[in-house]
N, C-alpha and C. Protein backbone atom coordinates (compact mmCIF):
# COMPACT_ATOMS: atom_id res chain seq x y z
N UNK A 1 -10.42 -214.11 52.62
CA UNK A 1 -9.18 -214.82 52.34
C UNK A 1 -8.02 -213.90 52.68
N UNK A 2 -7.02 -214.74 53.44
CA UNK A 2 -6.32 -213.66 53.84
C UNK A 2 -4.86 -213.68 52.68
N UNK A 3 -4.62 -212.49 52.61
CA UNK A 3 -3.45 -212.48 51.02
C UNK A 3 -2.29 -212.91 51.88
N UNK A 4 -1.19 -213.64 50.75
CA UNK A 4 0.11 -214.26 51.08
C UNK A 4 0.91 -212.99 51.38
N UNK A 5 1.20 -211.83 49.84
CA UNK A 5 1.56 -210.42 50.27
C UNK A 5 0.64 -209.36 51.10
N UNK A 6 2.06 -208.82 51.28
CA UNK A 6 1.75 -207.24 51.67
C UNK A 6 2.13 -206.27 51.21
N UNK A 7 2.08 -205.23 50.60
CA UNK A 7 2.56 -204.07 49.68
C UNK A 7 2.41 -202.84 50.98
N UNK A 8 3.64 -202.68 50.88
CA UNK A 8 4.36 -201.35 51.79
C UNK A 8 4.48 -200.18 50.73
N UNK A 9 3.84 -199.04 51.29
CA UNK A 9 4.08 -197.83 49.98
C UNK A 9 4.84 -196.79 50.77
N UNK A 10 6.12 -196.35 50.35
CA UNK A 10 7.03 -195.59 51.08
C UNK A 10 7.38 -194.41 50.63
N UNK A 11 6.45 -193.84 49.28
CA UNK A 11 6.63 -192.68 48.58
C UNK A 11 6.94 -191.37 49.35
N UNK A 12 6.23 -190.91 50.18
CA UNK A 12 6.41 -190.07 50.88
C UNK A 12 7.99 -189.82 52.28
N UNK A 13 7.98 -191.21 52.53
CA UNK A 13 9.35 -192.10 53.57
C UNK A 13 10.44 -191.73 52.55
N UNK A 14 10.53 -192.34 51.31
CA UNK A 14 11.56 -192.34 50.36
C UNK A 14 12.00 -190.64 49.72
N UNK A 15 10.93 -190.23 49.13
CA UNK A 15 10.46 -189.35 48.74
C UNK A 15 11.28 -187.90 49.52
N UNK A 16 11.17 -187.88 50.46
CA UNK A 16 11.63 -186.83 51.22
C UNK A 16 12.43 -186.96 51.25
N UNK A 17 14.04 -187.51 50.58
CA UNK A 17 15.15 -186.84 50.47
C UNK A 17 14.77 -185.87 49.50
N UNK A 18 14.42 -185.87 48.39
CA UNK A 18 14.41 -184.99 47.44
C UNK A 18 13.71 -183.52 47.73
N UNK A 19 12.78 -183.48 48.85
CA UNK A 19 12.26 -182.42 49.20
C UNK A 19 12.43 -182.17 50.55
N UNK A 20 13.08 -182.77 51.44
CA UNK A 20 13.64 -182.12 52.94
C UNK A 20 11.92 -182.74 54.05
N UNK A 21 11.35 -183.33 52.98
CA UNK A 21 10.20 -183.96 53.59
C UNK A 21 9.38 -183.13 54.07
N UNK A 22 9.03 -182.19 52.75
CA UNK A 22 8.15 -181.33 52.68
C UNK A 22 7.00 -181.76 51.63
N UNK A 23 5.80 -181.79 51.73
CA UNK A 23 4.30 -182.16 50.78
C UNK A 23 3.84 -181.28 51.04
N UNK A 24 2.72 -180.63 49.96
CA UNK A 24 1.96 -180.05 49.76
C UNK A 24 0.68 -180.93 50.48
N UNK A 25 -0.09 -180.72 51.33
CA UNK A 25 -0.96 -181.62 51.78
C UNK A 25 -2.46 -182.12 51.27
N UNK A 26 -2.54 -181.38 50.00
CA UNK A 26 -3.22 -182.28 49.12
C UNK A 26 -3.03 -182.97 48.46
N UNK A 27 -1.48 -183.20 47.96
CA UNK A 27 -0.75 -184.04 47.57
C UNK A 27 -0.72 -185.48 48.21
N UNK A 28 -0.30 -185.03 49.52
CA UNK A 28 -0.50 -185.96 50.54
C UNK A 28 -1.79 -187.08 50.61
N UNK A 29 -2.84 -186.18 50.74
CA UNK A 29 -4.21 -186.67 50.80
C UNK A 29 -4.48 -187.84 49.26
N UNK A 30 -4.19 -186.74 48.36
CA UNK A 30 -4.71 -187.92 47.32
C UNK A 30 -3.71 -188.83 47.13
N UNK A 31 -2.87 -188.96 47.65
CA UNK A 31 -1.78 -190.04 47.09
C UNK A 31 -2.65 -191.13 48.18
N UNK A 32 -2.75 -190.81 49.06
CA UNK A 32 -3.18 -191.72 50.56
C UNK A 32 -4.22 -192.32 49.93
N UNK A 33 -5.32 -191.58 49.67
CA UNK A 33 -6.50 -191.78 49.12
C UNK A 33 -6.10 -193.16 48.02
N UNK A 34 -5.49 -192.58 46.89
CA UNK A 34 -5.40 -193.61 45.87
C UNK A 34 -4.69 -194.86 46.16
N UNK A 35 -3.84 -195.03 47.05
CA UNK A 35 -3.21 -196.07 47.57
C UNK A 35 -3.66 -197.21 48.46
N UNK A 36 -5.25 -196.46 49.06
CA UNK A 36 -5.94 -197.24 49.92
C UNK A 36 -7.11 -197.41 48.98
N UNK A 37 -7.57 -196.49 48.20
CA UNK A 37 -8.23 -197.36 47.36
C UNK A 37 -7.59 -198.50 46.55
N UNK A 38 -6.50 -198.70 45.83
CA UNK A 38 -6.15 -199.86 45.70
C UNK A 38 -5.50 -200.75 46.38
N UNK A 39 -5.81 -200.73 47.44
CA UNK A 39 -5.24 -201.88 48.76
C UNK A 39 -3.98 -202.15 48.64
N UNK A 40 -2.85 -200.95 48.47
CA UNK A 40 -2.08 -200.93 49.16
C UNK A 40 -2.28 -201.25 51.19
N UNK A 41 -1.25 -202.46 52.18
CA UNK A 41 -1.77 -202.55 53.01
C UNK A 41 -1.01 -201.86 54.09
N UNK A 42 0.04 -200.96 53.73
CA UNK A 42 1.03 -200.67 54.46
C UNK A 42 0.89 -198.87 53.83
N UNK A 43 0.74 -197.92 54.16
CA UNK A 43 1.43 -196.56 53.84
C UNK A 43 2.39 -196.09 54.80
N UNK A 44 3.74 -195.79 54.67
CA UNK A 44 4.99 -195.29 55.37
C UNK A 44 4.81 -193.68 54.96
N UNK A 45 4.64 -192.84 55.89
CA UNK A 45 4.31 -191.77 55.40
C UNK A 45 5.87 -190.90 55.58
N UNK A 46 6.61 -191.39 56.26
CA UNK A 46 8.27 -190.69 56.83
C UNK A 46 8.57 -191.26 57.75
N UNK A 47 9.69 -190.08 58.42
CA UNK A 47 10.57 -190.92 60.08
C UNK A 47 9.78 -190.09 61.18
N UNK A 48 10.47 -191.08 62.13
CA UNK A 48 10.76 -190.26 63.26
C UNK A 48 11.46 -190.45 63.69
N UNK A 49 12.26 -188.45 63.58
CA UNK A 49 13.52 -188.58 63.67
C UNK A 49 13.82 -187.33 64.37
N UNK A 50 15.22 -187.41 65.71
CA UNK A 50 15.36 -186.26 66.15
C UNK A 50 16.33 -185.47 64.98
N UNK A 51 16.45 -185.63 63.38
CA UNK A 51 17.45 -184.80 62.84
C UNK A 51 16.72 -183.93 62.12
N UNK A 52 16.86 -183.00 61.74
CA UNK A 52 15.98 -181.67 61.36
C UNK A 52 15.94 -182.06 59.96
N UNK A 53 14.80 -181.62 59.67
CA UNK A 53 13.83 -181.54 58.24
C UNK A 53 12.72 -181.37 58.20
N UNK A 54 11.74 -181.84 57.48
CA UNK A 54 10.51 -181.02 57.21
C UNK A 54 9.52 -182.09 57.99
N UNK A 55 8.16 -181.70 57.95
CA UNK A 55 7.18 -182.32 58.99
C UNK A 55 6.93 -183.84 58.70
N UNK A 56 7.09 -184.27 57.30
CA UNK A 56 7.50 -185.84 57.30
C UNK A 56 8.75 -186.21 57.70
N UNK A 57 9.45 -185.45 58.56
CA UNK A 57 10.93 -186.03 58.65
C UNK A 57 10.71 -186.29 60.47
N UNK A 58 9.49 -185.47 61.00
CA UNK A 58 9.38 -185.75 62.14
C UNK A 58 7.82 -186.41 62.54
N UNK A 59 7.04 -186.71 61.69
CA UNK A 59 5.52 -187.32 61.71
C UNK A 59 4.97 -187.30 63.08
N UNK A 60 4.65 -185.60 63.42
CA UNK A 60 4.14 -185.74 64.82
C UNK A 60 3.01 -185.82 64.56
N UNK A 61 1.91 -186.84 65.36
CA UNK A 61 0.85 -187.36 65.55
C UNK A 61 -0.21 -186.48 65.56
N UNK A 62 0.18 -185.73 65.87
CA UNK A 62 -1.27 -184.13 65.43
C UNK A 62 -1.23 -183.52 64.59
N UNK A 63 -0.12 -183.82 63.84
CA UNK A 63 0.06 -183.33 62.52
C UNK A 63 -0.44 -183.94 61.39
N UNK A 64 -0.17 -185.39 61.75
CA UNK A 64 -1.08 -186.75 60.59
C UNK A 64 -2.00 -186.30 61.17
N UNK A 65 -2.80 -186.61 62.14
CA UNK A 65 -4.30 -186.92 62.64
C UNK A 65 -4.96 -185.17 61.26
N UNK A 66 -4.22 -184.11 61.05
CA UNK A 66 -4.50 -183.18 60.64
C UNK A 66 -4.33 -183.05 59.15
N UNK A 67 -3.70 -184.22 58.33
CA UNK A 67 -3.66 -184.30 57.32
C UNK A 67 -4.19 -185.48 56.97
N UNK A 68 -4.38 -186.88 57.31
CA UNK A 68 -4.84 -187.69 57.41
C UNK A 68 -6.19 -187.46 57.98
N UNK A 69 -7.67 -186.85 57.91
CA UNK A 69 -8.50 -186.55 58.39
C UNK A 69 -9.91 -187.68 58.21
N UNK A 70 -8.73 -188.63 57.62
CA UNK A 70 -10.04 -189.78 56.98
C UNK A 70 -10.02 -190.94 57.10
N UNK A 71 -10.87 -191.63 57.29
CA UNK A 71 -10.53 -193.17 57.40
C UNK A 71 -9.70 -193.68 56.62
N UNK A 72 -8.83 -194.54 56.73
CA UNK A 72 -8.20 -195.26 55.31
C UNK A 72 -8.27 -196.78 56.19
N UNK A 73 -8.00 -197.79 55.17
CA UNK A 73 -8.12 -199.26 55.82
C UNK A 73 -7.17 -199.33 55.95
N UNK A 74 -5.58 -199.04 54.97
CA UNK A 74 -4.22 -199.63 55.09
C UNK A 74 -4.16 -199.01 56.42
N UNK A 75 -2.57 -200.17 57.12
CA UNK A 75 -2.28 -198.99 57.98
C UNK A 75 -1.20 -198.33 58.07
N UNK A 76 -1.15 -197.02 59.08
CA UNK A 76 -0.08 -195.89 58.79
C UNK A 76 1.29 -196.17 59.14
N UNK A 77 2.21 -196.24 58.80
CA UNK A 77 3.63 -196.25 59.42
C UNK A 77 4.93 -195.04 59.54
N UNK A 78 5.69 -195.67 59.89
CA UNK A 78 6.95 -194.86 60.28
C UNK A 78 7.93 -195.04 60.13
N UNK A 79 9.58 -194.98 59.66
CA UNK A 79 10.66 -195.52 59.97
C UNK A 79 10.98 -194.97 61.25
N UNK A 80 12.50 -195.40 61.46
CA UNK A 80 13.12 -194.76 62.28
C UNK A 80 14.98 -195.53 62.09
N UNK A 81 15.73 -194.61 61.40
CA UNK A 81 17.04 -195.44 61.36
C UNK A 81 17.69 -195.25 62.68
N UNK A 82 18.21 -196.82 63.24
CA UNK A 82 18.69 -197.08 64.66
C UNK A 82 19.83 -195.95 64.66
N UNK A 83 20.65 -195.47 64.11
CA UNK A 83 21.76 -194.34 64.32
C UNK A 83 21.42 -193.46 64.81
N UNK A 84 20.03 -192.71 64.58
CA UNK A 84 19.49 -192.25 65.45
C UNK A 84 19.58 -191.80 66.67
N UNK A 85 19.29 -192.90 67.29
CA UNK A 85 19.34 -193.20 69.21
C UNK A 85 20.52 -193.94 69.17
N UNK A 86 21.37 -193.69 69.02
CA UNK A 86 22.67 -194.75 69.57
C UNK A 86 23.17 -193.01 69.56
N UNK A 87 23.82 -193.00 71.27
CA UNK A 87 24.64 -192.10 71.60
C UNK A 87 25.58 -193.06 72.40
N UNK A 88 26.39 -192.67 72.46
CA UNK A 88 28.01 -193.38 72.82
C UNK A 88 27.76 -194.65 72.85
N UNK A 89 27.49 -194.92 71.96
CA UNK A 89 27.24 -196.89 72.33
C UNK A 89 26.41 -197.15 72.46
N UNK A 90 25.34 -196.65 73.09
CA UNK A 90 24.08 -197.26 73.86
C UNK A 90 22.78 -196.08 73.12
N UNK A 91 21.79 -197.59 72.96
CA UNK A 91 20.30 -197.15 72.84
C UNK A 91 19.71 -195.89 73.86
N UNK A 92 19.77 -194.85 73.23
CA UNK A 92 18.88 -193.79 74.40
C UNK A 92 17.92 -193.43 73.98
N UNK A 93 17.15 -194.83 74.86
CA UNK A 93 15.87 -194.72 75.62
C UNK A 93 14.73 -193.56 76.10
N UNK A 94 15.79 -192.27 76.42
CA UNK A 94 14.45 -190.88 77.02
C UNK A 94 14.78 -190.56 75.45
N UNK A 95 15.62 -190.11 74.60
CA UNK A 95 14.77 -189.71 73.18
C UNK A 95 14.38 -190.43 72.68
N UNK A 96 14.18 -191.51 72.18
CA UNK A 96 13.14 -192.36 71.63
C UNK A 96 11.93 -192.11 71.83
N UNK A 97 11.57 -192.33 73.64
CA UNK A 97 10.46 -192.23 73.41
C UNK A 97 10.24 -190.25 73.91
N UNK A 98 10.50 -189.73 74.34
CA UNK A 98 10.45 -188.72 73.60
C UNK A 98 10.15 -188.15 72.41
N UNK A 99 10.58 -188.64 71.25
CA UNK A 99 9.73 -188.47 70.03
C UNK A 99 9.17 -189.88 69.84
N UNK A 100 8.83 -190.79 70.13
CA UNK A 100 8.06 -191.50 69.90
C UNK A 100 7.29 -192.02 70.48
N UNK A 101 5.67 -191.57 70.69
CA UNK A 101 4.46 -191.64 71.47
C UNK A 101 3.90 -192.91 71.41
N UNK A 102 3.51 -193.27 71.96
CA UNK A 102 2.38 -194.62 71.76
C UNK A 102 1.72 -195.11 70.87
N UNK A 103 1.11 -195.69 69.96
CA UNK A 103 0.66 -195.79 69.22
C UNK A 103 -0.50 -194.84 69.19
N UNK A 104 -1.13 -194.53 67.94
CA UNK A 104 -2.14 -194.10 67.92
C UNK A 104 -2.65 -193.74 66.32
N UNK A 105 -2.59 -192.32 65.49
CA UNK A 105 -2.25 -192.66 64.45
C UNK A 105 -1.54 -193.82 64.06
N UNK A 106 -0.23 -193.78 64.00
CA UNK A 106 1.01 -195.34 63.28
C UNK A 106 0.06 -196.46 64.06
N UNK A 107 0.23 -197.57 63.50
CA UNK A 107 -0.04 -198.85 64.34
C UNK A 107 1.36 -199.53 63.60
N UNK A 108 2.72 -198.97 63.04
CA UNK A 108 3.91 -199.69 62.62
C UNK A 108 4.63 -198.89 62.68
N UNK A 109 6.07 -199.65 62.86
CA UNK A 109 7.64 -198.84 62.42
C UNK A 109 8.47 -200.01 62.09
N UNK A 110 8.68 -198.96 60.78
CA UNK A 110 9.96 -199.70 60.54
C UNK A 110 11.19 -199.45 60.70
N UNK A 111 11.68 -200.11 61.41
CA UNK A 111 13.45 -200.19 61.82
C UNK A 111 14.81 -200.67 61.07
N UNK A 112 14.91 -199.48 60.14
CA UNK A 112 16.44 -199.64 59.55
C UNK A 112 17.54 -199.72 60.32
N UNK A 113 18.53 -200.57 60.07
CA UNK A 113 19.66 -200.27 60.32
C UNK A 113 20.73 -200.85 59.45
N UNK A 114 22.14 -200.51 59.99
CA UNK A 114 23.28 -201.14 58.94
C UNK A 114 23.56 -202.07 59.25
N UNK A 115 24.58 -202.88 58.76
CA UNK A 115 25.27 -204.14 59.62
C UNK A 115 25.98 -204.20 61.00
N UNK A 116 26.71 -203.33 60.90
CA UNK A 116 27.17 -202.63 62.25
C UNK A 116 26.65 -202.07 62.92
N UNK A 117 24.80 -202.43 63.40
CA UNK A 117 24.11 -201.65 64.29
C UNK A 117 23.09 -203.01 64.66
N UNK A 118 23.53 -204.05 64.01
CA UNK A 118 22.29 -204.63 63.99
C UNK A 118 22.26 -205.49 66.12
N UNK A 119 23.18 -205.06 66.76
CA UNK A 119 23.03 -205.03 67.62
C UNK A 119 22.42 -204.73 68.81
N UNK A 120 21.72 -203.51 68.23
CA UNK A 120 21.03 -202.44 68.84
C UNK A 120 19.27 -202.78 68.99
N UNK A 121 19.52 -203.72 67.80
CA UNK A 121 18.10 -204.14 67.07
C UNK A 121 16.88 -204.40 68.61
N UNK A 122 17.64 -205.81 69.34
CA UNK A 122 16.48 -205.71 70.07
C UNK A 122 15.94 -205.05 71.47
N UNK A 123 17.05 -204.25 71.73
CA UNK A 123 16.57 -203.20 72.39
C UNK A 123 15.53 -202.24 72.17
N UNK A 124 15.73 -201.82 70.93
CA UNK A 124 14.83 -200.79 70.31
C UNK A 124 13.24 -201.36 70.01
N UNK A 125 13.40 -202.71 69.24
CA UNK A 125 12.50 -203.40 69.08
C UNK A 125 11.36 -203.03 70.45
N UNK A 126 11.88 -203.80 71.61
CA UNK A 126 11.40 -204.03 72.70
C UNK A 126 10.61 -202.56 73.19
N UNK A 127 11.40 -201.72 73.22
CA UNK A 127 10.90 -200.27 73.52
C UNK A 127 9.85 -199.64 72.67
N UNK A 128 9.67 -200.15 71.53
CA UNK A 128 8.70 -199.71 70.60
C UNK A 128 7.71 -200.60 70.53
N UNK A 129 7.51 -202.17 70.27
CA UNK A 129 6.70 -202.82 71.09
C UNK A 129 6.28 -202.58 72.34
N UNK A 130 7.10 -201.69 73.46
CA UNK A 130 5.96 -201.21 74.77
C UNK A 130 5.38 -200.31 74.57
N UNK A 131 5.83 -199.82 73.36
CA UNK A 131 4.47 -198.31 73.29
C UNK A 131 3.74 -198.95 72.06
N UNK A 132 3.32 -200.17 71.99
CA UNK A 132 1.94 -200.99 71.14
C UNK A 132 2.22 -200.90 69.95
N UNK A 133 3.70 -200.89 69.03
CA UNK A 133 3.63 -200.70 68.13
C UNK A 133 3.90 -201.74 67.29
N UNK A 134 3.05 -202.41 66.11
CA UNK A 134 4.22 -203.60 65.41
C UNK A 134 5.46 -203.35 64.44
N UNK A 135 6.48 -203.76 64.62
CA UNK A 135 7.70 -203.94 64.11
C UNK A 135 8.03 -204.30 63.13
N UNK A 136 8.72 -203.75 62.23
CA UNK A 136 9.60 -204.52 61.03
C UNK A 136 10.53 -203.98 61.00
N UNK A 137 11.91 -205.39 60.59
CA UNK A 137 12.81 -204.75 60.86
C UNK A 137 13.78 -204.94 59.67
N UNK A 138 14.67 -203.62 59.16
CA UNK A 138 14.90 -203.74 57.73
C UNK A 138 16.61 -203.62 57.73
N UNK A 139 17.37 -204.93 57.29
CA UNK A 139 18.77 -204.59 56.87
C UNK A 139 18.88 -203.81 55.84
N UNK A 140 19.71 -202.57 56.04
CA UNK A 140 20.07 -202.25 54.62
C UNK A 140 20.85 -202.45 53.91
N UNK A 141 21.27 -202.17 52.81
CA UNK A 141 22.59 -202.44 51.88
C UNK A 141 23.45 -203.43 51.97
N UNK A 142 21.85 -204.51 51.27
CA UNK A 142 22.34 -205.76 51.44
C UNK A 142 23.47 -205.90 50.47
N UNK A 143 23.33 -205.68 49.29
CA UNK A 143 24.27 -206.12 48.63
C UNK A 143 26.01 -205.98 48.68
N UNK A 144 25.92 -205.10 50.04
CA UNK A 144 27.35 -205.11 50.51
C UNK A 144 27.81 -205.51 51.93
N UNK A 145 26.61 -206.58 52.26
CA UNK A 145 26.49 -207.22 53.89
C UNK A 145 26.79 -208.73 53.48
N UNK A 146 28.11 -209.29 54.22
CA UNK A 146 28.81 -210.19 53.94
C UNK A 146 27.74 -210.99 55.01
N UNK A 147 27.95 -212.76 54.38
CA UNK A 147 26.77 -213.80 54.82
C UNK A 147 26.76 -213.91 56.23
N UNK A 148 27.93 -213.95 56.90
CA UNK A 148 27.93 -214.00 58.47
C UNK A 148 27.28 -212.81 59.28
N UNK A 149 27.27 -211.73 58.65
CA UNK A 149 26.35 -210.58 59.12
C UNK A 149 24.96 -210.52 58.61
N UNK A 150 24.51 -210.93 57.79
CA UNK A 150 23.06 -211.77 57.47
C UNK A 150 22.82 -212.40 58.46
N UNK A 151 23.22 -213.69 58.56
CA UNK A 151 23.01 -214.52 59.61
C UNK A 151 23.04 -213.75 60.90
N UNK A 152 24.04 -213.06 61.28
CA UNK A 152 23.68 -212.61 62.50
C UNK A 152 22.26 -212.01 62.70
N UNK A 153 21.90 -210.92 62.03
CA UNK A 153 20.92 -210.40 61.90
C UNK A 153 19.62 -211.25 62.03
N UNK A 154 19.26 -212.30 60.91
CA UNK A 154 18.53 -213.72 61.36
C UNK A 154 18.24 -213.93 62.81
N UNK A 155 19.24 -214.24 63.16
CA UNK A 155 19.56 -214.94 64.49
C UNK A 155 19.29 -213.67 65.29
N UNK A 156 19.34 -212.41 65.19
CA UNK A 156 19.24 -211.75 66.02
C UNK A 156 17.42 -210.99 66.29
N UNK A 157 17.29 -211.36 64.90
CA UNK A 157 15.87 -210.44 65.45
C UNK A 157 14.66 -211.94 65.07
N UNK A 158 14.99 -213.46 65.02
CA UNK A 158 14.22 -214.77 64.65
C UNK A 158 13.26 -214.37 66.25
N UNK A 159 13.56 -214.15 67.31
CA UNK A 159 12.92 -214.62 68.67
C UNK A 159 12.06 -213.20 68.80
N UNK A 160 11.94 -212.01 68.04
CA UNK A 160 11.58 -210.76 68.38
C UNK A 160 10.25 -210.35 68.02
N UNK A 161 9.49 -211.50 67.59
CA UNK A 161 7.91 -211.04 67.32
C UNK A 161 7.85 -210.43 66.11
N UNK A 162 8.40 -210.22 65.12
CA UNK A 162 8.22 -209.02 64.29
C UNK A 162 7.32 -209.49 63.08
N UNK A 163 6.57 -208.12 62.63
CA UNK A 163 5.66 -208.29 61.43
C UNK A 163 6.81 -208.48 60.44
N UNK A 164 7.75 -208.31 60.21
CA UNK A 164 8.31 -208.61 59.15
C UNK A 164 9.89 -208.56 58.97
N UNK A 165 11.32 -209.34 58.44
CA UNK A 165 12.19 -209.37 58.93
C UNK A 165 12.54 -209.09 56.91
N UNK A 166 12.73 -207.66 56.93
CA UNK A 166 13.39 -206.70 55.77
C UNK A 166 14.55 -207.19 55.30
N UNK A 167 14.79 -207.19 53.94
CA UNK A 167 16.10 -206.73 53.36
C UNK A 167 15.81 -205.59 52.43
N UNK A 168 16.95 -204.90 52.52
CA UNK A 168 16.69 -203.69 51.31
C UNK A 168 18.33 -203.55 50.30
N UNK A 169 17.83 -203.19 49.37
CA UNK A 169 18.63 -203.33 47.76
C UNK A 169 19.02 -201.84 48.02
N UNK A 170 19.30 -201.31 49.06
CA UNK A 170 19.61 -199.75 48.84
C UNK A 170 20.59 -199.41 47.46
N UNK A 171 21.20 -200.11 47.01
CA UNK A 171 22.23 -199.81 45.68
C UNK A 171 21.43 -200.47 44.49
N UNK A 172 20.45 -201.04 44.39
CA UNK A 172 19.60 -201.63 43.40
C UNK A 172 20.67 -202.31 42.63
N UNK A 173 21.46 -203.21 43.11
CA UNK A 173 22.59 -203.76 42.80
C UNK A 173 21.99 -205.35 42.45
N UNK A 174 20.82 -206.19 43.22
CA UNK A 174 20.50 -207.17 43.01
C UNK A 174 19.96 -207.62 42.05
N UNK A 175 20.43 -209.16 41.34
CA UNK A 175 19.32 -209.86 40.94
C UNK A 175 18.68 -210.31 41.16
N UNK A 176 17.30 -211.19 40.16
CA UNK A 176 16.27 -211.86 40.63
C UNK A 176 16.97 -213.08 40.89
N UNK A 177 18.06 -213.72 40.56
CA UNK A 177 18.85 -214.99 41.33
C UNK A 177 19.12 -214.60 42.85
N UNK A 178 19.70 -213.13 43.06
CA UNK A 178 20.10 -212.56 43.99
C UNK A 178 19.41 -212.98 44.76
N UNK A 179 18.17 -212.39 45.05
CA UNK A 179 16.66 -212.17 45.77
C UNK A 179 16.62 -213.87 46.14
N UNK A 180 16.54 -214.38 45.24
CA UNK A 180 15.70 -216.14 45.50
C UNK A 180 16.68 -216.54 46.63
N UNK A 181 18.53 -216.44 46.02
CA UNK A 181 18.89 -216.93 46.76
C UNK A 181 19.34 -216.59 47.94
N UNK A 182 18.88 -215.79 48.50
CA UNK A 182 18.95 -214.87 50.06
C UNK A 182 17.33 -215.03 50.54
N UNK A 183 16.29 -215.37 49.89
CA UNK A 183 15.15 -215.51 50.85
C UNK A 183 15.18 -217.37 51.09
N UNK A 184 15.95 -217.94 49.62
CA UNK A 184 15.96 -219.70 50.36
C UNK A 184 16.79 -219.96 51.34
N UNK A 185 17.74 -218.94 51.73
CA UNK A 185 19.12 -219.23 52.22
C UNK A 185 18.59 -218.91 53.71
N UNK A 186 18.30 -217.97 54.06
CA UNK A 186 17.34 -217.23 55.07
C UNK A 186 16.52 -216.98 55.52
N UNK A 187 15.71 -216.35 56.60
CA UNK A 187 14.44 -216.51 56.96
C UNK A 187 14.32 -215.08 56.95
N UNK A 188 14.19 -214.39 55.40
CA UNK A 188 13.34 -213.49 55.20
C UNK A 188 12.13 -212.91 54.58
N UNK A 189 11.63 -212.55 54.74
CA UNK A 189 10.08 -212.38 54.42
C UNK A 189 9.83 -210.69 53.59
N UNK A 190 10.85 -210.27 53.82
CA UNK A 190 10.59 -208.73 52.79
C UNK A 190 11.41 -208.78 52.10
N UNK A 191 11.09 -207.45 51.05
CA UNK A 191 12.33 -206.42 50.65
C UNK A 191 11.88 -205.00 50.17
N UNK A 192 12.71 -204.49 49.90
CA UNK A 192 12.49 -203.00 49.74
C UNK A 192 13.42 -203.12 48.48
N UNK A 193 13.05 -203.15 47.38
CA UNK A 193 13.88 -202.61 46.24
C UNK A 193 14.07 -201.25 45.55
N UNK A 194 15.81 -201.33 44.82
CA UNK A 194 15.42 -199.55 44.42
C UNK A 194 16.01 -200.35 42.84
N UNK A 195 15.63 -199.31 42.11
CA UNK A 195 15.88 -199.40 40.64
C UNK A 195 16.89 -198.74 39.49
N UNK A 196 17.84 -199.08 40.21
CA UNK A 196 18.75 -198.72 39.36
C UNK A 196 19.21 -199.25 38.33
N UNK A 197 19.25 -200.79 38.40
CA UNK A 197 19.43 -201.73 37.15
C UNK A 197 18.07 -201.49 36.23
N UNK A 198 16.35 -201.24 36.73
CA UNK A 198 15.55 -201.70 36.36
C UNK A 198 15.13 -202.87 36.46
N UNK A 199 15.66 -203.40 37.75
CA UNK A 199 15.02 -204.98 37.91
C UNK A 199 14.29 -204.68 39.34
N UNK A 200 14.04 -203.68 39.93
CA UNK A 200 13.30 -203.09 41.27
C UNK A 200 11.88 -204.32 41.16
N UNK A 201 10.65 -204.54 40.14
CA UNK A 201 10.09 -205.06 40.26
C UNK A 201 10.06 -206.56 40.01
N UNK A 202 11.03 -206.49 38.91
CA UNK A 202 11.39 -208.19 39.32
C UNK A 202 12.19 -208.77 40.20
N UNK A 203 12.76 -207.85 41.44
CA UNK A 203 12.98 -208.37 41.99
C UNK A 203 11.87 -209.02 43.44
N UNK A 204 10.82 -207.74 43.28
CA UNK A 204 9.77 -208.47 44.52
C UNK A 204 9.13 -209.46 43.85
């Protein structure tokens, strides 16, 4: 039977502000471990990112394959915030893929961006889908993204194939009215909540 959800675990993604996206790699291991034993179906292990920090801040693929040494069923992911690759305006294409290889470890990325980037969206999309990867793509800070920039966003990534079309509570500012009425209003299918009110789980 195939489940309605999906549970994305981003501890390590999230996690690394507080430590420069540095783990102890047994840390690593058993968190992985325990997360795929309980069917978590998504693990986000960090970015990939050309801005300096620690080895989850750049998840090079011989580096998981070297900490990750084990089967797990979920599968592995990645962010990557679009600000990133936007140099003067435009998506650049040789760093992207430059740091970002083909699939192999990851079989996902997820693609943050702000409201004012969401332009960029399906370029990037497209370029990361040619190196076999599936997509999700995550607005952030919704609760300060006015409805016509929602909609754009909708409208901008509805035709793009994606495993999943994100909102995120980066200010944990939402309610559970909030939530209902932005997934009836819209055609979204995630979220990423943070907990600052303490409503993080009622809101998924």
């Amino acid at each position: 039977i195939m489940k309605k959800y999906k549970i994305l675990d981003c501890t390590l993604r999230d996690g690394g502000y507080y430590t420069d996206w540095k783990f102890d790699t047994k840390l690593v291991r058993q968190l992985v471990k325990s997360l795929d034993n309980n069917n978590v179906d998504i693990i986000e292990l960090g970015y990939k990112s050309p801005i300096k920090g620690g080895p989850y801040r750049k998840c090079n693929d011989g580096f998981i394959s070297s900490v990750i040494d084990f089967e797990v069923k979920a599968d592995l992911a990645f962010m990557i915030d679009v600000k990133d690759y936007i140099i003067n305006g435009q998506v650049n294409e040789s760093l992207l893929k430059d740091i970002i290889k083909p699939a192999s470890v990851f079989k996902i990325c997820r693609v943050a961006a702000k409201h004012n980037e969401i332009q960029y969206i399906p370029e990037i999309v497209k370029l990361l889908q040619d190196l076999k990867y599936s997509v999700i793509c995550n607005l952030m800070a919704i609760s300060k993204v006015e409805e016509d920039k929602i909609e754009e966003y909708i409208n901008t990534t509805k035709d793009l194939n994606l495993t999943a079309t994100y909102i995120a509570d980066s200010y944990g500012a939402l309610y559970p009215i909030d939530v209902t009425y932005l997934f009836d209003k819209f055609n979204i299918n995630g979220i990423h909540t943070h907990d600052n009110m303490g409503l993080a789980f009622a809101n998924c």
